[in-house]
Protein backbone atom coordinates (compact mmCIF):
# COMPACT_ATOMS: atom_id res chain seq x y z
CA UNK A 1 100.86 88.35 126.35
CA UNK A 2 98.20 89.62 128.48
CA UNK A 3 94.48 90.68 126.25
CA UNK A 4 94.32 94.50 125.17
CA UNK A 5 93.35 96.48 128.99
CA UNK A 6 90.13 98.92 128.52
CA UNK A 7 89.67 101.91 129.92
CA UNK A 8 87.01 100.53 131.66
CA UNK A 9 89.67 98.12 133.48
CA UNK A 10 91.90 100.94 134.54
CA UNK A 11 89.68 102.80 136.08
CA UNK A 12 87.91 99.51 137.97
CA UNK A 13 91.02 98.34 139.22
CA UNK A 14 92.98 101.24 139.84
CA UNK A 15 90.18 103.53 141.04
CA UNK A 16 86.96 101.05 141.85
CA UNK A 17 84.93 103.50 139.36
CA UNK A 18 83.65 104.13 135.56
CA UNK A 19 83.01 107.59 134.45
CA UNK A 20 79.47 107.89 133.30
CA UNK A 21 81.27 109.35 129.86
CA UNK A 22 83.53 106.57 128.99
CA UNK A 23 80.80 105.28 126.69
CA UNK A 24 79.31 108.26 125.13
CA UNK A 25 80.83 109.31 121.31
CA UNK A 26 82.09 112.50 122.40
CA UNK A 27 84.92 110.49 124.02
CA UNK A 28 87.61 110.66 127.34
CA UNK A 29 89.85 112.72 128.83
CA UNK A 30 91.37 112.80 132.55
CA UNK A 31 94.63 113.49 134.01
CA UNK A 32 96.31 112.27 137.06
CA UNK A 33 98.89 112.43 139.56
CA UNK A 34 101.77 109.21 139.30
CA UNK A 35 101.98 109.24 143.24
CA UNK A 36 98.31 108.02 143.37
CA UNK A 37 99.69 104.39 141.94
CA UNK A 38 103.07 104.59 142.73
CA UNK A 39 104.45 103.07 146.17
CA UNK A 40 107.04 100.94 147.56
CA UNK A 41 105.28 97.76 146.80
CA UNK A 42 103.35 99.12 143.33
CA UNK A 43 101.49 96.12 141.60
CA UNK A 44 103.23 95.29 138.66
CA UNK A 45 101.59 97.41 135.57
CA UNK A 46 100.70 93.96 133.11
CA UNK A 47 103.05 94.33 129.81
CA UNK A 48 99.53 94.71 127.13
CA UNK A 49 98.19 96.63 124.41
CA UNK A 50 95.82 99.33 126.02
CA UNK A 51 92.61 100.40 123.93
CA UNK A 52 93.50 104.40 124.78
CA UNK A 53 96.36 106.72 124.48
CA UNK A 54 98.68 107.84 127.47
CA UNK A 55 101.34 110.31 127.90
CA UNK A 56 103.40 109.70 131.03
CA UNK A 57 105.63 112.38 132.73
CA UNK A 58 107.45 110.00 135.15
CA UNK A 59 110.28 111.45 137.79
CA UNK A 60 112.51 108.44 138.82
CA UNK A 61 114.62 105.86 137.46
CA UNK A 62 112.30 102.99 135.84
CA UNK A 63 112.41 100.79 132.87
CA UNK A 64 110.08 101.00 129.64
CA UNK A 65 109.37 97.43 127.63
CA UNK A 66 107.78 98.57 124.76
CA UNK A 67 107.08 96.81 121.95
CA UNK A 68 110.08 94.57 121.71
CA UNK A 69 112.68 96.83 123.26
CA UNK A 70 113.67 97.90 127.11
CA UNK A 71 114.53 101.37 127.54
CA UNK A 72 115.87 102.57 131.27
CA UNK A 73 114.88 105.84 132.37
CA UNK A 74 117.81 107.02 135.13
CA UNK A 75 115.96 110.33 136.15
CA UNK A 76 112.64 111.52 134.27
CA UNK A 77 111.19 110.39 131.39
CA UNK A 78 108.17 111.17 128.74
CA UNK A 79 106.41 108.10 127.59
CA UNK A 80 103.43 108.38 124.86
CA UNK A 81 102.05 105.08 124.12
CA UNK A 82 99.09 104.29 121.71
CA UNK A 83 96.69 101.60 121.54
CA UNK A 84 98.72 99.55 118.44
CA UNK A 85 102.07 99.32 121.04
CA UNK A 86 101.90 97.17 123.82
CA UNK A 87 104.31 97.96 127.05
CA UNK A 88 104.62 99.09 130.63
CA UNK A 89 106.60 100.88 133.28
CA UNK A 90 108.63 98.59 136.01
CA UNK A 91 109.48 100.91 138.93
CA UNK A 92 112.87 100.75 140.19
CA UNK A 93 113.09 103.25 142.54
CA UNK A 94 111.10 103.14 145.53
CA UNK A 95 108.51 105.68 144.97
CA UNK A 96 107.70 107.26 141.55
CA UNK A 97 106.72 111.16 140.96
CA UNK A 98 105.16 112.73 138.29
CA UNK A 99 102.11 113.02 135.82
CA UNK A 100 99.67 110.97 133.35
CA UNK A 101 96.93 111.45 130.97
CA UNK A 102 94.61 109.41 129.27
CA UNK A 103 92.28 109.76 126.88
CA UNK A 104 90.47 108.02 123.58
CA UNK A 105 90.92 108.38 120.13
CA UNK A 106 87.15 109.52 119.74
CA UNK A 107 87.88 112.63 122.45
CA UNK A 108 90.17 114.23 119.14
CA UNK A 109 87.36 112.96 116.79
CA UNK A 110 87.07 115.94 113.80
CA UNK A 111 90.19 117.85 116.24
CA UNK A 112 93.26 116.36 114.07
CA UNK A 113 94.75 113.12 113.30
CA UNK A 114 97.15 111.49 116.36
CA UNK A 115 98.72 109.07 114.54
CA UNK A 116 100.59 110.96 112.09
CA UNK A 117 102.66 111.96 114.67
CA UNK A 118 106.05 110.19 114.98
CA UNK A 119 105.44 110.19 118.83
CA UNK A 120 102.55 107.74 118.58
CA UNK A 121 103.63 105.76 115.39
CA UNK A 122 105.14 102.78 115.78
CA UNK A 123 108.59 103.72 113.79
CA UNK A 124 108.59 107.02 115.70
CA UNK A 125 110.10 107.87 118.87
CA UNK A 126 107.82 107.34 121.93
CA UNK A 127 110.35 107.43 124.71
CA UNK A 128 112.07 110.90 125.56
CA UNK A 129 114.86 111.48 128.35
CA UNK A 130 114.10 114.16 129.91
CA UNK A 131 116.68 117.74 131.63
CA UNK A 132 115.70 119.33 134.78
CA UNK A 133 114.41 122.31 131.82
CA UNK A 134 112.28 120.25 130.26
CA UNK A 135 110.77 118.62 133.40
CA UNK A 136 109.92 122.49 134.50
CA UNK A 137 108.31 122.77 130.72
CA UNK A 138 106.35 119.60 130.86
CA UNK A 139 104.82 119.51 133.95
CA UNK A 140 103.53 123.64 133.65
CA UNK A 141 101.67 122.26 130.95
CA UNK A 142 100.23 118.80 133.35
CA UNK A 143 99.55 121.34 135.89
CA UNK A 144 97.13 123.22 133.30
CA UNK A 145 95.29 120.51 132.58
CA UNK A 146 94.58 119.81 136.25
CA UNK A 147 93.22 123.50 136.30
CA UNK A 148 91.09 123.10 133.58
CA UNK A 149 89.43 119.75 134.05
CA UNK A 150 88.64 121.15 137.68
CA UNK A 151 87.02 124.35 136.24
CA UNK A 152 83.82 125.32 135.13
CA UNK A 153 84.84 126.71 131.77
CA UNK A 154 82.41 125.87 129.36
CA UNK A 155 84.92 124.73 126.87
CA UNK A 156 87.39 123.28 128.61
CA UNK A 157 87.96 120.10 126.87
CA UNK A 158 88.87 122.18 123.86
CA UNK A 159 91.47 123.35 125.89
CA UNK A 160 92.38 120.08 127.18
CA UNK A 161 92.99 119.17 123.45
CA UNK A 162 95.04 121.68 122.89
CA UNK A 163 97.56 121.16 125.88
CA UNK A 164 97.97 117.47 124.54
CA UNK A 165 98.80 118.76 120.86
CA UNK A 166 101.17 120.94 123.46
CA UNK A 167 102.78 117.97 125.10
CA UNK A 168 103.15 116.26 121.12
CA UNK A 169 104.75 119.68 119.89
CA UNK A 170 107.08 119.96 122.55
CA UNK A 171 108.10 116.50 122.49
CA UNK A 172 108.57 116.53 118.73
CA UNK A 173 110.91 119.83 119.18
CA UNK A 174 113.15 118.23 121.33
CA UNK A 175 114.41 116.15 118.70
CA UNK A 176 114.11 118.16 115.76
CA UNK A 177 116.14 116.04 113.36
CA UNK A 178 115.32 113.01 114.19
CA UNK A 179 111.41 113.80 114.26
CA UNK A 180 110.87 116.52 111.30
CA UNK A 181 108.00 116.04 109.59
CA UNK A 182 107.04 116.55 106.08
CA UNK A 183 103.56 118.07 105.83
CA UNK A 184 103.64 118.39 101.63
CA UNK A 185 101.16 116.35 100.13
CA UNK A 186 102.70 114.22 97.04
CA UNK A 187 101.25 111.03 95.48
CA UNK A 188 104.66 109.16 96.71
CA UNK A 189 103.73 110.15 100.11
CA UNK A 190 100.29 109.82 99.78
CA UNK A 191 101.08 105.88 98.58
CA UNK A 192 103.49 105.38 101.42
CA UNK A 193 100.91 106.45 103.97
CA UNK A 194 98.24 104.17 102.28
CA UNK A 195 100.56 101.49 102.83
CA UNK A 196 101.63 101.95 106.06
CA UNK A 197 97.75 102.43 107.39
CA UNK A 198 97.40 98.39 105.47
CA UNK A 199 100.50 97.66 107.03
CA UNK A 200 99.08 98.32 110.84
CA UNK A 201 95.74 97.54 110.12
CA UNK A 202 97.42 94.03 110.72
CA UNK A 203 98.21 94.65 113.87
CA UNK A 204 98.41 93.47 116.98
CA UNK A 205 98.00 90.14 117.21
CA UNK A 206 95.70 89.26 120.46
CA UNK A 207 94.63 85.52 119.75
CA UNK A 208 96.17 82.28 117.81
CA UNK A 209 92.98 82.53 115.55
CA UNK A 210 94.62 85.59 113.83
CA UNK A 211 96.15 85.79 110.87
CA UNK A 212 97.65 88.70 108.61
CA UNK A 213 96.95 88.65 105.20
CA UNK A 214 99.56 91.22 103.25
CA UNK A 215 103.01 90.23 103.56
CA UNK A 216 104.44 90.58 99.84
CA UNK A 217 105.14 94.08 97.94
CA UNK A 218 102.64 92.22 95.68
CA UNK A 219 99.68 91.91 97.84
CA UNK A 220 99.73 95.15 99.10
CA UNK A 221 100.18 96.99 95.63
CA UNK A 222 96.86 94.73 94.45
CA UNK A 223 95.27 96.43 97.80
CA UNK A 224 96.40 99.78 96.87
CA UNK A 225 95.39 98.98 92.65
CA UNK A 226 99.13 100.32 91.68
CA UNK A 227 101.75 98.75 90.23
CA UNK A 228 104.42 97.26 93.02
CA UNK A 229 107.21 98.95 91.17
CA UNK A 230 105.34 102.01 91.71
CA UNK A 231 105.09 101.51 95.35
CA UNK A 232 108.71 100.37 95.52
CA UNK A 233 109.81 103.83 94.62
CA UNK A 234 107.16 105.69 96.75
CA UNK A 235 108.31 103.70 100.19
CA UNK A 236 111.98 104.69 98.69
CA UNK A 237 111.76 107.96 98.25
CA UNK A 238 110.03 108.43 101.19
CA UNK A 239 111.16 105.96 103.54
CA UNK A 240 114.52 105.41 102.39
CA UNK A 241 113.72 101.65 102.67
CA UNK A 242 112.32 98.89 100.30
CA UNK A 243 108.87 98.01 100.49
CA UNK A 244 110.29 94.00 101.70
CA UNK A 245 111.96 95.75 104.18
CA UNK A 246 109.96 97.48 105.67
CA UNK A 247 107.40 94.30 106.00
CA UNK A 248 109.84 91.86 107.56
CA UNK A 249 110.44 94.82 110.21
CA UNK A 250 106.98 95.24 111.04
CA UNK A 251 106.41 90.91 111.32
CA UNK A 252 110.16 90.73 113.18
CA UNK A 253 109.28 93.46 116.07
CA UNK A 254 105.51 91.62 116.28
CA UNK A 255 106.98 87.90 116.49
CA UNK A 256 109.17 88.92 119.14
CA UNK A 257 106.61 90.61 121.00
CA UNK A 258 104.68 87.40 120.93
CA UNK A 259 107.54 85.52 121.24
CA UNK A 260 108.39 87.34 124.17
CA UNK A 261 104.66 87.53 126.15
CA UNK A 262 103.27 84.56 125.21
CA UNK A 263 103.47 81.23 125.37
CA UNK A 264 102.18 80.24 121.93
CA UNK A 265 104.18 77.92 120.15
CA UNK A 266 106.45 78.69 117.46
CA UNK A 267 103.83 77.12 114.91
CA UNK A 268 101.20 79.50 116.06
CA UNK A 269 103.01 82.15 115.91
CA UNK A 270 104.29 81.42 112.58
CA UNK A 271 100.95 80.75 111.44
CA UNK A 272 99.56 84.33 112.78
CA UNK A 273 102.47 86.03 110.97
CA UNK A 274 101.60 84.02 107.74
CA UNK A 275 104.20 81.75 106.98
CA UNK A 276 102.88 78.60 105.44
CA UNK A 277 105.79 76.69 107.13
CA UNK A 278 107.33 77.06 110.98
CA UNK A 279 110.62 76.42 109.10
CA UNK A 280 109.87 79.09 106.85
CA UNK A 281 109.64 81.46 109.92
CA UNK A 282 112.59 79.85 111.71
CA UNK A 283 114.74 80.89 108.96
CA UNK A 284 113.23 84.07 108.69
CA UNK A 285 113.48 85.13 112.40
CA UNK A 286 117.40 83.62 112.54
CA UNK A 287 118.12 85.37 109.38
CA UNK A 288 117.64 89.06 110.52
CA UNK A 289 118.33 88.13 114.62
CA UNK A 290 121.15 85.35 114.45
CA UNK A 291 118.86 83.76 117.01
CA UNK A 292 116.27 81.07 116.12
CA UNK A 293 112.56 82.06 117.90
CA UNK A 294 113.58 78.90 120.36
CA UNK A 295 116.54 80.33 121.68
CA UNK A 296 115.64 84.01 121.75
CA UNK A 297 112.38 82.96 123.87
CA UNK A 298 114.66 81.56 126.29
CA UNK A 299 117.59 84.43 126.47
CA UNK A 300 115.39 87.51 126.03
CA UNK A 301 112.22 86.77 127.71
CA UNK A 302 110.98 89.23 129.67
């Protein structure tokens, strides 16, 4: 798998310039027009980790490898990807439309928390497909933001802010049962989200020298200074799923990630994902795939 991209990359390579701001703690915002890097022959966007957040308003048929899945877009799509997920876009039709913004996680510093969202966790929905309705809806609010980074205004990076909680809001409504959210603060859900912040932390793997260090209910309940049966039934009643199964989820999507876009072996990668054994891994990869990590590097790789 290609290293985590910068900011600073993008903008080199895409744009041969660095904003004078991308290094300053009130952090980055700027959106642009798709067309500018779209073509006939487009260089291939590398499949990577990015260290910023983008939202993606793309008009065309394409397909989306993120994390370990491929999603096709046939007409328009809304993409918001976050620096834990890698992925990118592969153009199918000749010439792409549509919008993109980027910006850090430091331009929302003391402004709100992005990854409680569902759009930007990595269980949550990232990928929407899109009616000509919502195309109108989305790109009004694109359009704004070009207004507002081109004005004068004083504070219009407040603004700015607030048409990206737009885009988030909008998103979310689309699919309101699948994406409700549960704002009431409980210990169970104050546990679960403990656990799931350990659980990330973890992630994503960028080198053979890494290695997680939680993988049991155990380990993390020591972490967290609860009892594990006390976790259990926090992740259960808010989750629906057992702590153990919501680990080997998180260490199946990330071995096939690096299964997929690498070319580690399978003891490395066992060894990041910390099993003490490849054969320990092999059995645990074939046991919720059917596919041992041999033969789904050769069917599935991208």
């Amino acid at each position: 798998m290609n290293k985590t991209l910068k900011l600073q990359e993008f903008y080199s390579k895409n744009l041969n310039w660095i904003p004078d701001n991308l290094k300053t703690e009130i952090g980055h915002f700027n959106v642009f027009q798709t067309e500018e890097f779209s073509g006939p022959n487009p260089k291939p966007m590398p499949y990577s980790r990015k260290d910023y957040y983008k939202i993606s308003l793309i008009l065309g048929k394409s397909k989306v490898h993120y994390a370990d899945k491929v999603i096709e877009i046939n007409k328009q799509g809304l993409l918001f990807a976050n620096p834990q997920i890698p992925y990118n876009w592969e153009q199918v039709d000749k010439q792409l439309k549509g919008y993109f913004c980027v910006f850090t996680e430091s331009f929302f510093s003391q402004f709100g928390d992005l990854n409680k969202y569902p759009v930007f966790k990595s269980d949550g929905n990232p990928i929407f497909d899109l009616t000509s309705d919502n195309i109108t809806e989305f790109s009004k609010i694109f359009e704004r933001m070009f207004t507002e980074i081109n004005s004068d205004y004083e504070f219009k990076y407040d603004v700015l802010r607030n048409l990206v909680f737009e885009l988030i809001h909008s998103a979310i409504k689309l699919k309101p049962t699948n994406l409700s959210i549960n704002y009431q603060s409980n210990a169970s859900e104050r546990i679960s989200s403990l656990f799931l912040e350990l659980l990330e932390r973890q992630f994503p793997i960028e080198n053979v020298r890494q290695q997680i260090k939680l993988r049991t209910a155990s380990e993390f309940a020591n972490q967290l200074g609860i009892h594990v049966n006390h976790l259990n039934r926090a992740l259960k009643e808010i989750t629906n799923k057992s702590t153990t199964t919501i680990i080997a989820d998180r260490l199946l999507q990330e071995a096939k990630i690096l299964l997929s876009h690498t070319n580690w072996n399978i003891s490395e990668i066992a060894n990041c994902l910390g099993f003490e054994e490849t054969a320990h891994f092999s059995n645990f990869f074939k046991k919720h795939t059917t596919y041992s990590p041999i033969r789904f590097r050769k069917e599935f790789i991208i």
